[in-house]
Protein backbone atom coordinates (compact mmCIF):
# COMPACT_ATOMS: atom_id res chain seq x y z
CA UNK A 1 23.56 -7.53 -13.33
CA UNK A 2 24.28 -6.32 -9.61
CA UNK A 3 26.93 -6.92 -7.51
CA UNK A 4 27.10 -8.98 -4.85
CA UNK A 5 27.11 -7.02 -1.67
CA UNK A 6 26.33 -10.07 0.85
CA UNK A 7 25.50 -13.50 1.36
CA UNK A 8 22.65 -15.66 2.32
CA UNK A 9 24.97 -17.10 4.71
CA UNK A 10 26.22 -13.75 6.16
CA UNK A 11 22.45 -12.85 6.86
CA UNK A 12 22.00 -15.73 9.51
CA UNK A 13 25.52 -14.80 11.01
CA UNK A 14 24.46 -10.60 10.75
CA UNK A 15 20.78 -10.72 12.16
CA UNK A 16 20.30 -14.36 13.42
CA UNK A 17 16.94 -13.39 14.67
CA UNK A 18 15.35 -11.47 11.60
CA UNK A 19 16.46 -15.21 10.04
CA UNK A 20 14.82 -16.70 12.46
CA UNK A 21 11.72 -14.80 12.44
CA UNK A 22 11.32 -14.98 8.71
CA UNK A 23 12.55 -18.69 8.96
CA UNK A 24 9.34 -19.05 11.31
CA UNK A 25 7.14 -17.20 8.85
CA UNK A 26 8.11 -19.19 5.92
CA UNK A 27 7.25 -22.46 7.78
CA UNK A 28 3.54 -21.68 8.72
CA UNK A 29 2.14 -22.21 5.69
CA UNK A 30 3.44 -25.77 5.49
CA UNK A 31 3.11 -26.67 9.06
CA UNK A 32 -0.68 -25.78 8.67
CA UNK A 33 -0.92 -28.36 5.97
CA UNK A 34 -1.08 -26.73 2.56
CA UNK A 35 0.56 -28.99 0.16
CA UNK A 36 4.71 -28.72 0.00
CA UNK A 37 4.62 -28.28 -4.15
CA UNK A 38 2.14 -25.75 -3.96
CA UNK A 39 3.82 -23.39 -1.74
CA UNK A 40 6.84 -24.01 -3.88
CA UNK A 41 5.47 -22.92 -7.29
CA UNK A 42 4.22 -19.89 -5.37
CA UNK A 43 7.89 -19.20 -4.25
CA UNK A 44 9.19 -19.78 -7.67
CA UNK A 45 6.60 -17.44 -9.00
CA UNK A 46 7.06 -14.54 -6.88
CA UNK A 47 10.98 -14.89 -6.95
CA UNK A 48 10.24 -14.36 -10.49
CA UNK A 49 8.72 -11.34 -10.56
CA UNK A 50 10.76 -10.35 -7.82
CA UNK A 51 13.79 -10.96 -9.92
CA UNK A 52 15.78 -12.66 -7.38
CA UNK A 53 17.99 -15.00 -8.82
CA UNK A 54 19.19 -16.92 -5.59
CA UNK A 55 15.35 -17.27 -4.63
CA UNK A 56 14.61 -18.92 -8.03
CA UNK A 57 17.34 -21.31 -8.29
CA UNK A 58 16.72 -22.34 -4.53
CA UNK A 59 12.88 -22.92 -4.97
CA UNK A 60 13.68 -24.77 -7.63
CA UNK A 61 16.21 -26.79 -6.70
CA UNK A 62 13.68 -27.36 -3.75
CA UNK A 63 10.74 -28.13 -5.87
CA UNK A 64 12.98 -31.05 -7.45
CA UNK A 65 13.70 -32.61 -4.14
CA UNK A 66 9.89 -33.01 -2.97
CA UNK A 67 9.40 -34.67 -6.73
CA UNK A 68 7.45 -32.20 -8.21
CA UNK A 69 7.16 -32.86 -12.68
CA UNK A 70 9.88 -30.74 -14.49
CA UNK A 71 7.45 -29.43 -16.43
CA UNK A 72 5.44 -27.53 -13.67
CA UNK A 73 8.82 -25.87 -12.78
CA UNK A 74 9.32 -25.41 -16.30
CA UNK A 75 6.42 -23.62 -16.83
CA UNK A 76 5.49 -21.94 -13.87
CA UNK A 77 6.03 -17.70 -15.74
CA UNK A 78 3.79 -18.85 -17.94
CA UNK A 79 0.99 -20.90 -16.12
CA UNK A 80 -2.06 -19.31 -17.34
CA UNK A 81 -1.06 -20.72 -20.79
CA UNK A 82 -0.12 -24.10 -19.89
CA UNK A 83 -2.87 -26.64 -19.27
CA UNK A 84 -0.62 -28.70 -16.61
CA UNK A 85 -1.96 -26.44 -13.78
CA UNK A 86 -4.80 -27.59 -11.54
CA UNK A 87 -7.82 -24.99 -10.71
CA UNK A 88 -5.90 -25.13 -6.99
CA UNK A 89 -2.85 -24.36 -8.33
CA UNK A 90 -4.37 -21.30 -10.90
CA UNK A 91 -5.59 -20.06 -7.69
CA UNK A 92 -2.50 -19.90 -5.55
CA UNK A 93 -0.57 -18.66 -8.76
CA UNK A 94 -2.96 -15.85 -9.44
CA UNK A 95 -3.22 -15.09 -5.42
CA UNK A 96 0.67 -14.65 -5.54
CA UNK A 97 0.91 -12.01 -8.35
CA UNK A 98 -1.81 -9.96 -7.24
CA UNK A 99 -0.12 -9.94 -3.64
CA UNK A 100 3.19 -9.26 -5.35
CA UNK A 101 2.19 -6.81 -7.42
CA UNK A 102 0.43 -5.08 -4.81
CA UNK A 103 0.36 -1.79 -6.58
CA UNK A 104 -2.21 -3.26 -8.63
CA UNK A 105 -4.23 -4.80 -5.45
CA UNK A 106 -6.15 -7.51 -5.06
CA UNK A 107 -9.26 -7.92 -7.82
CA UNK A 108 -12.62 -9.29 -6.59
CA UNK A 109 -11.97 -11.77 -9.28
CA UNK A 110 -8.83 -13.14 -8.02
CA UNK A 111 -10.54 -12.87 -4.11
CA UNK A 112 -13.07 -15.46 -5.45
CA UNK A 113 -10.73 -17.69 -7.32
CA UNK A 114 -8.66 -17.98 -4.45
CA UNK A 115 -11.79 -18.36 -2.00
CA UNK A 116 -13.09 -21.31 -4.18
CA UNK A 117 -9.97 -23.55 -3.85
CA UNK A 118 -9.16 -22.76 -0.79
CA UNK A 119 -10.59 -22.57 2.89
CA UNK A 120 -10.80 -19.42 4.87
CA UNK A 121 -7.79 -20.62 6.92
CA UNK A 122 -5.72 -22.22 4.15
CA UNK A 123 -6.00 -18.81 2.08
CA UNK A 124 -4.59 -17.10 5.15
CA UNK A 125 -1.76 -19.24 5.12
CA UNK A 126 -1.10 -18.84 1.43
CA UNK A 127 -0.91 -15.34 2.25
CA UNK A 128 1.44 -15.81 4.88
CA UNK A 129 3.36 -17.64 2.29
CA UNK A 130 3.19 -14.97 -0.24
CA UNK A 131 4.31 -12.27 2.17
CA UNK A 132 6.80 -14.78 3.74
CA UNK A 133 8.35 -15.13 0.34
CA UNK A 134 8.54 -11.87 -0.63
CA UNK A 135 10.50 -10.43 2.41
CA UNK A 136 13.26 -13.13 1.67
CA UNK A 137 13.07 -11.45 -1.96
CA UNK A 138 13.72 -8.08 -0.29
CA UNK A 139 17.13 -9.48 1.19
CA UNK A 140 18.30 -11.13 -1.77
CA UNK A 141 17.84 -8.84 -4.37
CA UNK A 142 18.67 -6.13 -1.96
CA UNK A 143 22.25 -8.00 -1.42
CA UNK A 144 22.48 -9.97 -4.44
CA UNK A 145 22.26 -13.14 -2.86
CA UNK A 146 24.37 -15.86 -5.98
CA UNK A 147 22.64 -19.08 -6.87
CA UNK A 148 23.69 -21.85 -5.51
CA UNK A 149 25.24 -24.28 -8.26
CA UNK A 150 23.23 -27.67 -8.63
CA UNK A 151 25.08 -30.78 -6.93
CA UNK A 152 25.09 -33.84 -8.58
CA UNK A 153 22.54 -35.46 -11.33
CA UNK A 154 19.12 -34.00 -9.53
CA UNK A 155 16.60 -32.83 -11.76
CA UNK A 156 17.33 -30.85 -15.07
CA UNK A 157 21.12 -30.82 -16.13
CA UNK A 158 22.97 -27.61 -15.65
CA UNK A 159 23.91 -25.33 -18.55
């Protein structure tokens, strides 16, 4: 386990405009009208691999608010095996690890899985997403950012 060296807090008081700018980035996707849930199992995925704790925890407490089934958030590390997951979403989850895992690049398979669920435009947003998500990942794992507890009775209970 790291230490913390910083807050999420502290990094809107330290560089209020890299927030901002990032803030900005992270809303595109949305604002351009790709579906709320989706983005968010994309966050939750990529915070995964990313290992960043605070990210996880926050899509997820996110993911609960907009209503989306426990077990999608449940099973989101291991979507390929779990049926729940719409072609759309296989898409957007697959289009997320190959841009996180960009030492492996982007296959011509996953280029046309993506391209059949998704518009031109939307898959440009995605990608915004996807990059969007991964530079918060760069700030909290690189200042080990600490989950925020869970308030009150919303979604799973707390261990």
């Amino acid at each position: 386990m790291s230490h913390v060296r910083g807050e999420y807090e502290g990094f809107k008081a330290l560089a209020p405009d890299v927030y901002e700018t990032v803030l900005t980035l992270s809303h595109a996707a949305g604002k351009a009208g790709l579906d709320k849930q989706l983005l968010e199992l994309l966050k939750i995925r990529a915070s995964q691999i990313n290992g960043c704790a605070f990210c996880v925890q926050y899509h997820i407490l996110q993911s609960e608010r907009l209503g989306m089934p426990a077990d999608k958030i449940n099973l989101v590390a291991v979507w390929r095996e779990a049926p729940i997951f719409s072609s759309r979403e296989r898409a957007a989850l697959g289009w997320t690890e190959a841009l996180t895992f960009l030492p492996d690049g982007v296959s011509d398979d996953v280029y046309a899985e993506a391209s059949r669920e998704f518009s031109e435009k939307e898959l440009m947003y995605l990608t915004s997403a996807v990059a969007s998500i991964n530079v918060w990942k760069r700030f909290g794992v690189a200042y080990g950012w600490v989950p925020a507890a869970r308030q009150g009775n919303a979604g799973a209970v707390a261990s």
